[in-house]
Structure formats: C-alpha cells, structure tokens
N, C-alpha and C. Protein backbone atom coordinates (compact mmCIF):
# COMPACT_ATOMS: atom_id res chain seq x y z
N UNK A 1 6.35 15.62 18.23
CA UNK A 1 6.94 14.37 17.83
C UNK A 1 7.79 14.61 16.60
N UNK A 2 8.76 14.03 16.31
CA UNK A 2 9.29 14.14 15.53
C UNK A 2 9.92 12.48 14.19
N UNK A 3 9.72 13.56 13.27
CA UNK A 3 9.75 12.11 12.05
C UNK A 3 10.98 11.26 12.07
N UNK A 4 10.60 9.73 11.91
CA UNK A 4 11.67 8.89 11.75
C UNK A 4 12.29 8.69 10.27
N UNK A 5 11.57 8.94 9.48
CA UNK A 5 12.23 9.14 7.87
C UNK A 5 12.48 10.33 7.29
N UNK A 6 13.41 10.11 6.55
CA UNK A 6 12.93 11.33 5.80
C UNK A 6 11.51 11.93 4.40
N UNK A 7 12.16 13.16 4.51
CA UNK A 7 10.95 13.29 3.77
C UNK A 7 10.60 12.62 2.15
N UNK A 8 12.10 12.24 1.52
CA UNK A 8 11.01 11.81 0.30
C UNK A 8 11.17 10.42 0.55
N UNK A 9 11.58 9.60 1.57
CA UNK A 9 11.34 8.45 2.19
C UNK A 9 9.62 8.67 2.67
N UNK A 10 9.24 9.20 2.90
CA UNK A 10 8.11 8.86 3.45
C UNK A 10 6.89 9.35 2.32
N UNK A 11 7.34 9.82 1.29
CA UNK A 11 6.61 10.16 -0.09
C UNK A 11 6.47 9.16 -0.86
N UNK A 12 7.83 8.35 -1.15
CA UNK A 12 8.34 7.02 -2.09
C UNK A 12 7.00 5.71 -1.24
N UNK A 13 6.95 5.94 0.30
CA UNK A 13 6.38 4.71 0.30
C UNK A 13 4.52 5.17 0.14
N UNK A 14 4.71 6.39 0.74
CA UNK A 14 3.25 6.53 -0.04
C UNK A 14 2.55 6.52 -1.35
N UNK A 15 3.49 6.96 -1.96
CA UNK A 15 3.16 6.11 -3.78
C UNK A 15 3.01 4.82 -3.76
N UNK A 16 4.24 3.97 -3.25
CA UNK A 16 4.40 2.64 -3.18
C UNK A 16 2.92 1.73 -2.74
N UNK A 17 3.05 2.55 -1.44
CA UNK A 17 1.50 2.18 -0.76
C UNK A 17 0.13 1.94 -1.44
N UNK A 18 -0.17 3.33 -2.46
CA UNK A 18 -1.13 3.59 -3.78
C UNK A 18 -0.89 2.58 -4.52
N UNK A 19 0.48 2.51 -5.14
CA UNK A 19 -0.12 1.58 -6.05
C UNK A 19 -0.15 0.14 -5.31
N UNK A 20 0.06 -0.24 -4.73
CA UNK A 20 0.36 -1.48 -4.07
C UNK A 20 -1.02 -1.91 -3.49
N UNK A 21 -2.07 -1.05 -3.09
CA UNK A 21 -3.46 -1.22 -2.56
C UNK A 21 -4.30 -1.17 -3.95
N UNK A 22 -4.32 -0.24 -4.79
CA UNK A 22 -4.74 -0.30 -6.33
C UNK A 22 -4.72 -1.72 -6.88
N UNK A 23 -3.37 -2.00 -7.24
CA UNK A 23 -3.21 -3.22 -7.94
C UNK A 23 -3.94 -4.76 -7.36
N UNK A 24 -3.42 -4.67 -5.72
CA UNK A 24 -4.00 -5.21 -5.30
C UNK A 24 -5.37 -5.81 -5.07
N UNK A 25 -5.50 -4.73 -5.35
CA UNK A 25 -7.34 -5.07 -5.10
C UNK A 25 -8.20 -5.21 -6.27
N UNK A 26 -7.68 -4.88 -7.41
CA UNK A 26 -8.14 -5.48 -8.79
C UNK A 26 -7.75 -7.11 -8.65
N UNK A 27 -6.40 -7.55 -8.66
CA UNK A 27 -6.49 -8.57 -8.64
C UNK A 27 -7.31 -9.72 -7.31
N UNK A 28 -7.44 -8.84 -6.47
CA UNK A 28 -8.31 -9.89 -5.42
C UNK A 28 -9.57 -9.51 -5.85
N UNK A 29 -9.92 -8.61 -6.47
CA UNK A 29 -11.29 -8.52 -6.94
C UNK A 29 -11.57 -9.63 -8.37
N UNK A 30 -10.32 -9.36 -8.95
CA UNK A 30 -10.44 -10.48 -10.37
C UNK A 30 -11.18 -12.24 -9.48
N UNK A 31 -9.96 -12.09 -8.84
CA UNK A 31 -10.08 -13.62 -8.11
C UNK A 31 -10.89 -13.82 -7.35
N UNK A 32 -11.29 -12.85 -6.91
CA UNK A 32 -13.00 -13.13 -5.89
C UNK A 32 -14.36 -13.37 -6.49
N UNK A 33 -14.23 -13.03 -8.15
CA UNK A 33 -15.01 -13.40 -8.96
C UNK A 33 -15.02 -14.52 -9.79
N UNK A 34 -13.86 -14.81 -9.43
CA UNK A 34 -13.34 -16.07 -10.39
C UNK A 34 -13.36 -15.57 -11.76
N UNK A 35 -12.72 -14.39 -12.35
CA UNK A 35 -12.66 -14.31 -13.43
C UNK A 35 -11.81 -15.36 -14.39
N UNK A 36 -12.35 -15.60 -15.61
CA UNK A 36 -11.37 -16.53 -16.34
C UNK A 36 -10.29 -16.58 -16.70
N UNK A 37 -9.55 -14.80 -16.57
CA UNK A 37 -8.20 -14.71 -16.70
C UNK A 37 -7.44 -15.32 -15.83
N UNK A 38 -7.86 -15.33 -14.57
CA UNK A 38 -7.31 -15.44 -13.09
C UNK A 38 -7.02 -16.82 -12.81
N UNK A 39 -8.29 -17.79 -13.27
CA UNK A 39 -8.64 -19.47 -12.47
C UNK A 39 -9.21 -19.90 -13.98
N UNK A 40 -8.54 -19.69 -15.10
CA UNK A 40 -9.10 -20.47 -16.07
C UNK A 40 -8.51 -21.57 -16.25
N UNK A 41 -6.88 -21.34 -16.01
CA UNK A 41 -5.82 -22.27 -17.08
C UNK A 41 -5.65 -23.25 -15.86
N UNK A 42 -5.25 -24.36 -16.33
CA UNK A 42 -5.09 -25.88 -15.60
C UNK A 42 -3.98 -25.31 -14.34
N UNK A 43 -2.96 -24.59 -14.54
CA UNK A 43 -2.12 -24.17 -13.49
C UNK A 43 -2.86 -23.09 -12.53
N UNK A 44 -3.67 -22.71 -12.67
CA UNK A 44 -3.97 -21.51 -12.20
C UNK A 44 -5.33 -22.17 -10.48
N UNK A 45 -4.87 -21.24 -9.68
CA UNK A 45 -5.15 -21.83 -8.26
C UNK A 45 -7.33 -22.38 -8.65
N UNK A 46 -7.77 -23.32 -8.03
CA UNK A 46 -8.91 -23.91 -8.06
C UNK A 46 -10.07 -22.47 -7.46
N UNK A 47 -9.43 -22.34 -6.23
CA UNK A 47 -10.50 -21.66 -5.13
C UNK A 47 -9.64 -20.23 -5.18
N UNK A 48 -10.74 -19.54 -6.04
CA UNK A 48 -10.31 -17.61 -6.55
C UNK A 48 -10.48 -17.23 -5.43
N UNK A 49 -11.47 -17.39 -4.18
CA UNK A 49 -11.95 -16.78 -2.96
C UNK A 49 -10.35 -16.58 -1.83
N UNK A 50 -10.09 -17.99 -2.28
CA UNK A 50 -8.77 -18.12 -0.99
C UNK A 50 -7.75 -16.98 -1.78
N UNK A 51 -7.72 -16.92 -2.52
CA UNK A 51 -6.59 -16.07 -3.25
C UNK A 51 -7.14 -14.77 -2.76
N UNK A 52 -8.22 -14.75 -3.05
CA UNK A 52 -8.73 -13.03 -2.89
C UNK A 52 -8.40 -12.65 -1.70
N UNK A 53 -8.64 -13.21 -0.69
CA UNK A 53 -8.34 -13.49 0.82
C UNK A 53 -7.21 -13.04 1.16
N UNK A 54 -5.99 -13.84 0.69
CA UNK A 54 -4.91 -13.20 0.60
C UNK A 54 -4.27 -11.56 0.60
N UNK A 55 -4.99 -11.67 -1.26
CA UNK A 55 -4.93 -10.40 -1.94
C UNK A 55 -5.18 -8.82 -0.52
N UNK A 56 -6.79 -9.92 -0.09
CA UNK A 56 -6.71 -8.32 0.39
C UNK A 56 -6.29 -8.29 1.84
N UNK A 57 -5.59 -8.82 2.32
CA UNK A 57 -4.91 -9.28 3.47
C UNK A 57 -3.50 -8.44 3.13
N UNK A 58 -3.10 -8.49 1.96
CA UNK A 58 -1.65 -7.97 1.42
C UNK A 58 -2.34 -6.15 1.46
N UNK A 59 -3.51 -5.74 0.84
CA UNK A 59 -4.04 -4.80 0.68
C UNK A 59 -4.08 -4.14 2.53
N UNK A 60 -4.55 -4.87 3.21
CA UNK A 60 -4.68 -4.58 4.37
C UNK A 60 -3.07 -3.64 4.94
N UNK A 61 -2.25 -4.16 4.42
CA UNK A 61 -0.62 -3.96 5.31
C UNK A 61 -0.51 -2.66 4.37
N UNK A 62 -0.47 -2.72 2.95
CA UNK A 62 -0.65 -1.88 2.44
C UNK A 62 -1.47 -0.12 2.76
N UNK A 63 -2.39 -0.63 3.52
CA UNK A 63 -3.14 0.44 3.79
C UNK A 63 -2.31 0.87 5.58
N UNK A 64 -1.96 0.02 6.07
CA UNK A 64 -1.32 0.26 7.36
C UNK A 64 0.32 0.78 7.04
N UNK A 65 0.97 0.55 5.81
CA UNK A 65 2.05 1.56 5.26
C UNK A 65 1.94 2.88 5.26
N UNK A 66 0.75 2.90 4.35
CA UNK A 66 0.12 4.25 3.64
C UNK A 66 -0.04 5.33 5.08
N UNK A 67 -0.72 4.62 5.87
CA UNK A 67 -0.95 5.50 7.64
C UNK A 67 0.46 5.95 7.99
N UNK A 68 1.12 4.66 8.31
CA UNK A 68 2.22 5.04 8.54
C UNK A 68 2.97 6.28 8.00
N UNK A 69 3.23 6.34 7.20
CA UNK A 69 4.32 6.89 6.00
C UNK A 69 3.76 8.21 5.64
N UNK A 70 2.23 8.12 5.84
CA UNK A 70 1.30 9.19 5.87
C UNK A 70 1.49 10.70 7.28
N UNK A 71 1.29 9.53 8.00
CA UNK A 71 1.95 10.08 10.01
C UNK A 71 2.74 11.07 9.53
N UNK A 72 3.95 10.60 8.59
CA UNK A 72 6.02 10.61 8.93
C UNK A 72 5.55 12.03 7.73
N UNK A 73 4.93 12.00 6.88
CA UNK A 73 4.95 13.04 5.83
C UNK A 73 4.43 14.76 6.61
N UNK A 74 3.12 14.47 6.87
CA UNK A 74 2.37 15.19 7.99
C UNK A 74 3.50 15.78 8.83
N UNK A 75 4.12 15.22 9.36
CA UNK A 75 4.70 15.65 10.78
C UNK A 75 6.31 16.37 10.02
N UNK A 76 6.50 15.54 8.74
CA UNK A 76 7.45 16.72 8.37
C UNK A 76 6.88 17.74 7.75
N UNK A 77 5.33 18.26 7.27
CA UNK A 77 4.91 19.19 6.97
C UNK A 77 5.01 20.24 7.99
N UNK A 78 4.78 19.77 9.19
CA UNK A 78 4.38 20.74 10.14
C UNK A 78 5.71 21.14 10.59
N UNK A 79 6.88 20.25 10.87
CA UNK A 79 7.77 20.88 11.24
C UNK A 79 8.25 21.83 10.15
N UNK A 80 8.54 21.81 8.90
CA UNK A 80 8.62 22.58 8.48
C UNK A 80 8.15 24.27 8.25
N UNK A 81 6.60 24.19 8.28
CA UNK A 81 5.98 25.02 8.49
C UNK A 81 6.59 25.82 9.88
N UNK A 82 7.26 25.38 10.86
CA UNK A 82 7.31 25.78 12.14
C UNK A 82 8.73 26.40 11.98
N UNK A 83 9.54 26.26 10.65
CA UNK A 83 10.84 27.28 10.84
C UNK A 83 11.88 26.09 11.06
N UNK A 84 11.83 25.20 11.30
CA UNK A 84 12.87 23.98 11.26
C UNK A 84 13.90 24.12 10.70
N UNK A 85 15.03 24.58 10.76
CA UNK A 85 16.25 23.40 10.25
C UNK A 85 16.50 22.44 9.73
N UNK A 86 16.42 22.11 8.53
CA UNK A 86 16.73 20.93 7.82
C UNK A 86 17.99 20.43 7.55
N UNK A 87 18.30 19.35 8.23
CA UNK A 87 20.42 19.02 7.99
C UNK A 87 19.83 18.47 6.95
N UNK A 88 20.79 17.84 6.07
CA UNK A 88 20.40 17.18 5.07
C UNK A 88 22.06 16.30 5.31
C-alpha cells in the first residue's frame, strides 16, 4: 500500500494529534470533576459532565487522527527502508 501524505505531513498531524488528546483530556477531566476553575464563574457552563462528554468525544477523533497519520508514517517507514525513490 502506499502513503497518501507525505512524510512530514503525517508527523505534523501526529504531534498535532498528542497534543490535541493531552490537552484535551485534562480539560474534560477538569470538567468531569467540576473543578472550580472550569464551572465556578456565573458564565461558565452549569453541568461539567456534559462538557466532559464533549471533551472526550473531541479526544476520541483525536485518537482516530493519531491511527490514521500513524498508518501514513509507518508505511512511509517501510517504503523507505525498501530502497524507494523519493520525488520530492
């Protein structure tokens, strides 16, 4: 099979991916606790749970990037390894 990105296309979103599941999940963890930073102030959403929900719903796609992008990295490892041609 061969990769649909390139290679530091498929590096950029795996960082992206990291931090994007990281961050994520502190803050749905903040809000699943109802910490006071999160649901203290009069603007700030009532129900931390529904937020968290969200949060890790966003975390979820995040982790289905990371596979992805993960696949596309892999498969340009191997072609490489195999003597490939690289156009650039």
């Amino acid at each position: 099979m061969k990769p649909v990105v390139s290679v530091g296309q498929a590096w950029i979103c795996i960082v992206i991916s990291v931090f994007g599941i990281v961050i994520l999940s502190v803050i749905g963890a903040l809000f699943k606790a109802n910490h006071h930073s999160m649901v203290g102030s009069t603007d700030d959403p009532a129900d931390g749970a529904v937020v968290a929900g969200t949060a890790f719903s966003a975390v979820i796609v995040y982790v289905v990037f990371l596979v992805g992008c993960g696949f596309q990295a892999l498969l340009h490892m191997r072609e490489s390894r195999r003597g490939a041609i690289a156009l650039s």
